[in-house]
Structure formats: C-alpha cells, structure tokens
N, C-alpha and C. Protein backbone atom coordinates (compact mmCIF):
# COMPACT_ATOMS: atom_id res chain seq x y z
N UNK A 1 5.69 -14.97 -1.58
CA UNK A 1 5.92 -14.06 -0.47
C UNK A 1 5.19 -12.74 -0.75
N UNK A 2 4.74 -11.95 0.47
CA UNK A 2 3.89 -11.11 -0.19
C UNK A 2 4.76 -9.86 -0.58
N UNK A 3 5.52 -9.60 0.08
CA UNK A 3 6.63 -8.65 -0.18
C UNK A 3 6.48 -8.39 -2.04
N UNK A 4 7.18 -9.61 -2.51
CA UNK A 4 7.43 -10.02 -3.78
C UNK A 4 5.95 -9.35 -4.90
N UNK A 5 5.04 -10.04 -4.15
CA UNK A 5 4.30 -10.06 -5.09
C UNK A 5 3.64 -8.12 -5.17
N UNK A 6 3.90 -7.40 -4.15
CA UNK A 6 2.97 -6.37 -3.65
C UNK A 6 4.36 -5.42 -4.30
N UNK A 7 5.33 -6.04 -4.27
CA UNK A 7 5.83 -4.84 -5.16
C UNK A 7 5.77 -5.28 -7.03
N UNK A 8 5.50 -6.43 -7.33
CA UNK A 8 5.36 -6.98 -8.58
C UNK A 8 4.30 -5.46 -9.00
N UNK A 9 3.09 -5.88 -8.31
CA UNK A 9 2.10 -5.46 -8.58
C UNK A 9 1.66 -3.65 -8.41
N UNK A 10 3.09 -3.48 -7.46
CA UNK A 10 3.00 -1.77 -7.21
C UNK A 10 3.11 -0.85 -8.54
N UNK A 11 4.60 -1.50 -8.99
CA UNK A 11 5.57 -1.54 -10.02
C UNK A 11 4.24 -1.16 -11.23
N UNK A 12 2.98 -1.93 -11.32
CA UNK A 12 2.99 -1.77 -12.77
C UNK A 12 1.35 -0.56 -12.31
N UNK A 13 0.88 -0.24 -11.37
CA UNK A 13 -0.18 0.70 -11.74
C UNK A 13 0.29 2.33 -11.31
N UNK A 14 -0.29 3.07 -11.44
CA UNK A 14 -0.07 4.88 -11.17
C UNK A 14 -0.33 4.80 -9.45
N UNK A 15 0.93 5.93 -9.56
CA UNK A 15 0.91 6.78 -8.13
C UNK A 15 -1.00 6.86 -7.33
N UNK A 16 -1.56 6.56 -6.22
CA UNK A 16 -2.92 6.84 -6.02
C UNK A 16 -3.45 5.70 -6.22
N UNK A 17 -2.85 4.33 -6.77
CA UNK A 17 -3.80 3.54 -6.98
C UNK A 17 -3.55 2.44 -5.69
N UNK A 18 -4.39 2.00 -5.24
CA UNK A 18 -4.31 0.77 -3.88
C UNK A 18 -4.58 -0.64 -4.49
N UNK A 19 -4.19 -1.71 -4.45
CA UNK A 19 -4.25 -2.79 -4.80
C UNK A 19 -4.06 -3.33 -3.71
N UNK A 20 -5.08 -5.16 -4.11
CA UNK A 20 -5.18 -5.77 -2.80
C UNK A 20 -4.66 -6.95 -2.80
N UNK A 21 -3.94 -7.88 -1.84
CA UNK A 21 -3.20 -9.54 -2.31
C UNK A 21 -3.37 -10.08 -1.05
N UNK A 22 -3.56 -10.78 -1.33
CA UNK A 22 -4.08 -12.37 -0.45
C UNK A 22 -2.81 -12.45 0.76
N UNK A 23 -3.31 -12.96 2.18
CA UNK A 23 -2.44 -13.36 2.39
C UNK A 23 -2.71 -14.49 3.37
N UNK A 24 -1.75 -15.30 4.14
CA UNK A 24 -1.96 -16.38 4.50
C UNK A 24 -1.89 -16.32 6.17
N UNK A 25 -1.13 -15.19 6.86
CA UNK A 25 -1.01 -15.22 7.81
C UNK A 25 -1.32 -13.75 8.40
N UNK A 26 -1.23 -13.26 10.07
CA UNK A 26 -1.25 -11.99 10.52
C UNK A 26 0.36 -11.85 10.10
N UNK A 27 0.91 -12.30 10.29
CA UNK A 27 2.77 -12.04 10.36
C UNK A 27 3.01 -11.72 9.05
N UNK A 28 2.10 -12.01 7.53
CA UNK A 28 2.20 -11.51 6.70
C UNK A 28 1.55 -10.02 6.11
N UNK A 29 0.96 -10.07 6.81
CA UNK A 29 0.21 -8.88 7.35
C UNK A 29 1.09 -7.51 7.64
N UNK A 30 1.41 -7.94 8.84
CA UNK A 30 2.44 -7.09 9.36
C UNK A 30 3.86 -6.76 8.76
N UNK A 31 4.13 -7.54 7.63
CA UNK A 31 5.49 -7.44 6.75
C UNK A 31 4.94 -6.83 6.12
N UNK A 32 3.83 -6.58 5.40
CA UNK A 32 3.25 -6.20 4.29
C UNK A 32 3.28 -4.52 4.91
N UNK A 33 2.71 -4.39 6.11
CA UNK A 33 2.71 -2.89 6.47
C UNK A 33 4.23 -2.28 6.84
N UNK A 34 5.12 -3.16 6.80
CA UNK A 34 6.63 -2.77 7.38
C UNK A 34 7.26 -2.11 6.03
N UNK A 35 6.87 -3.14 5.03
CA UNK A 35 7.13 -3.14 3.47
C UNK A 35 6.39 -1.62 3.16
N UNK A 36 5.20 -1.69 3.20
CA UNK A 36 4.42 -0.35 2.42
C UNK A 36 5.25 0.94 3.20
N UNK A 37 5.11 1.23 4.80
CA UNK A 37 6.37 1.98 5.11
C UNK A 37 7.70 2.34 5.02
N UNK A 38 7.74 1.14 4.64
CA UNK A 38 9.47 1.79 4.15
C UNK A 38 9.10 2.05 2.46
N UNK A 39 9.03 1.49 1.78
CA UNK A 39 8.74 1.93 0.54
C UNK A 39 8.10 3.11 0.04
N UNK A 40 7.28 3.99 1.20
CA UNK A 40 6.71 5.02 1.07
C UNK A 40 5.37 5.44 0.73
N UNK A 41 4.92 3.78 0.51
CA UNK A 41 3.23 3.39 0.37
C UNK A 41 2.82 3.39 1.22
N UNK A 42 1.00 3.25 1.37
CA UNK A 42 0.37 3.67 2.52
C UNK A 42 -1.16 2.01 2.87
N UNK A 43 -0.74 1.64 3.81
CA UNK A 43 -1.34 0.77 4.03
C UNK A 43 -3.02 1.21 4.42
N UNK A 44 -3.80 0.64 3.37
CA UNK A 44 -5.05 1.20 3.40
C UNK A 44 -5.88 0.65 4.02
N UNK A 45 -5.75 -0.99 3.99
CA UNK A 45 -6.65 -1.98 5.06
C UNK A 45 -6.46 -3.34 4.80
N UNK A 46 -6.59 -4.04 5.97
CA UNK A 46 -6.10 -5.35 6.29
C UNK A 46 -7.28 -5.98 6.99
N UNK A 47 -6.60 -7.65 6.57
CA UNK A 47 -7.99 -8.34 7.30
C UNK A 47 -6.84 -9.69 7.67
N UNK A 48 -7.31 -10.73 8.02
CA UNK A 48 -6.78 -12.06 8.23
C UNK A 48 -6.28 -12.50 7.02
N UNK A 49 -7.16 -12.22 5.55
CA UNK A 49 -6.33 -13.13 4.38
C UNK A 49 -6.28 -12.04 3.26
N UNK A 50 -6.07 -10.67 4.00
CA UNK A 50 -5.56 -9.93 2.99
C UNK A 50 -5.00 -8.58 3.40
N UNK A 51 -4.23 -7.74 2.38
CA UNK A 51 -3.56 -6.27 2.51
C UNK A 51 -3.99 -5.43 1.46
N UNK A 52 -4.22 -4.45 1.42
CA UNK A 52 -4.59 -3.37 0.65
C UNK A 52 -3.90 -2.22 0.74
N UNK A 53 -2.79 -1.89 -0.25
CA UNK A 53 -2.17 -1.00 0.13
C UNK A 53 -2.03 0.19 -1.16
N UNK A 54 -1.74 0.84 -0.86
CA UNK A 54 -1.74 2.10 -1.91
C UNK A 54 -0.50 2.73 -2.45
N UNK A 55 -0.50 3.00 -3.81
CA UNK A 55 0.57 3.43 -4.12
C UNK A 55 1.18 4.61 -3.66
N UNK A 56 2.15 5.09 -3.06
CA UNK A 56 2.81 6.39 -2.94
C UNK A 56 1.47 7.01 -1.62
N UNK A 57 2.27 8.26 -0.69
CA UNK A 57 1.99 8.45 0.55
C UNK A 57 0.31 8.79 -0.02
N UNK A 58 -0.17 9.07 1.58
CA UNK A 58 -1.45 9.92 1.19
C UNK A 58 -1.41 11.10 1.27
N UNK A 59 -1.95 11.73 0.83
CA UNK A 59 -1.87 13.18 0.41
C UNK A 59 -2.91 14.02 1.26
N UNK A 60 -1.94 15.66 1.58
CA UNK A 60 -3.67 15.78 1.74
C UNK A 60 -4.38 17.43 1.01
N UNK A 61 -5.78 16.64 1.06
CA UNK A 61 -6.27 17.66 -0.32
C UNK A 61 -6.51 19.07 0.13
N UNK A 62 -6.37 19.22 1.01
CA UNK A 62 -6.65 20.97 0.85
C UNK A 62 -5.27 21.39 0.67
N UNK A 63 -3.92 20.68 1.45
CA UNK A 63 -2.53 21.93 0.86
C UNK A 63 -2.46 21.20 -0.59
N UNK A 64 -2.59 20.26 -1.07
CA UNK A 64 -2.48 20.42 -2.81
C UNK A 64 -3.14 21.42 -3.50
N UNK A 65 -4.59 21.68 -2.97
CA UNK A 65 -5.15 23.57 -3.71
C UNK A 65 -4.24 24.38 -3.94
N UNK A 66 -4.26 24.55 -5.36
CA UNK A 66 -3.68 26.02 -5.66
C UNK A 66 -3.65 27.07 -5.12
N UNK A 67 -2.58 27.88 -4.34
CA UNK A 67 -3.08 29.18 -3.92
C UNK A 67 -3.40 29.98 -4.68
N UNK A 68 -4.40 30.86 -3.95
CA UNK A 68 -5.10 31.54 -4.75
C UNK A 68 -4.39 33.42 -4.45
C-alpha cells in the first residue's frame, strides 16, 4: 500500500528531502496526496505509476532570511 510504504520511507530521510514510490493506480495517487496533506508533507509530483513527495511543508525562502 502506498500509504505504508511512503511513510516507511519518510520516517528514515531529513526534513526537505522528497522521495519517489511507484504506484499502480490514479486512486493511489490521490491517497498518496490525501496522506502527504494530512501528515504535513508536500506533494511534489505525480504521474500514472508514481508520487513524489517531500518531507515536511514547503517553505518559503525569503521570510526564512534573517532580519537584518
């Protein structure tokens, strides 16, 4: 299930990193982006036999700059 495996695989790299897993259907697809939303990951790109999703939200880089 991809659920299973996409958090197997969340679980073991750093915050920022996107990893990609196979999948078999659109309907897995679409769990996969239901999954990365609620979990607080950010779905980076999808195709017919796969998901790419990213660890932890996206950020954005100019309010992370230090004020000066």
């Amino acid at each position: 299930m991809v659920t299973l495996e996409l958090a197997d695989r969340m679980a073991k790299v750093p915050s920022g990193t996107a990893v990609r897993v196979e999948v078999g259907s659109w309907q897995e697809v679409e769990l996969a982006a239901r999954w990365a939303q609620s979990t607080g990951n950010f779905l980076v790109d999808s195709g017919p036999d796969f998901v790419e999703v990213r660890r932890g939200p996206l950020t954005d880089p100019i309010r992370d700059l230090p004020v000066e």
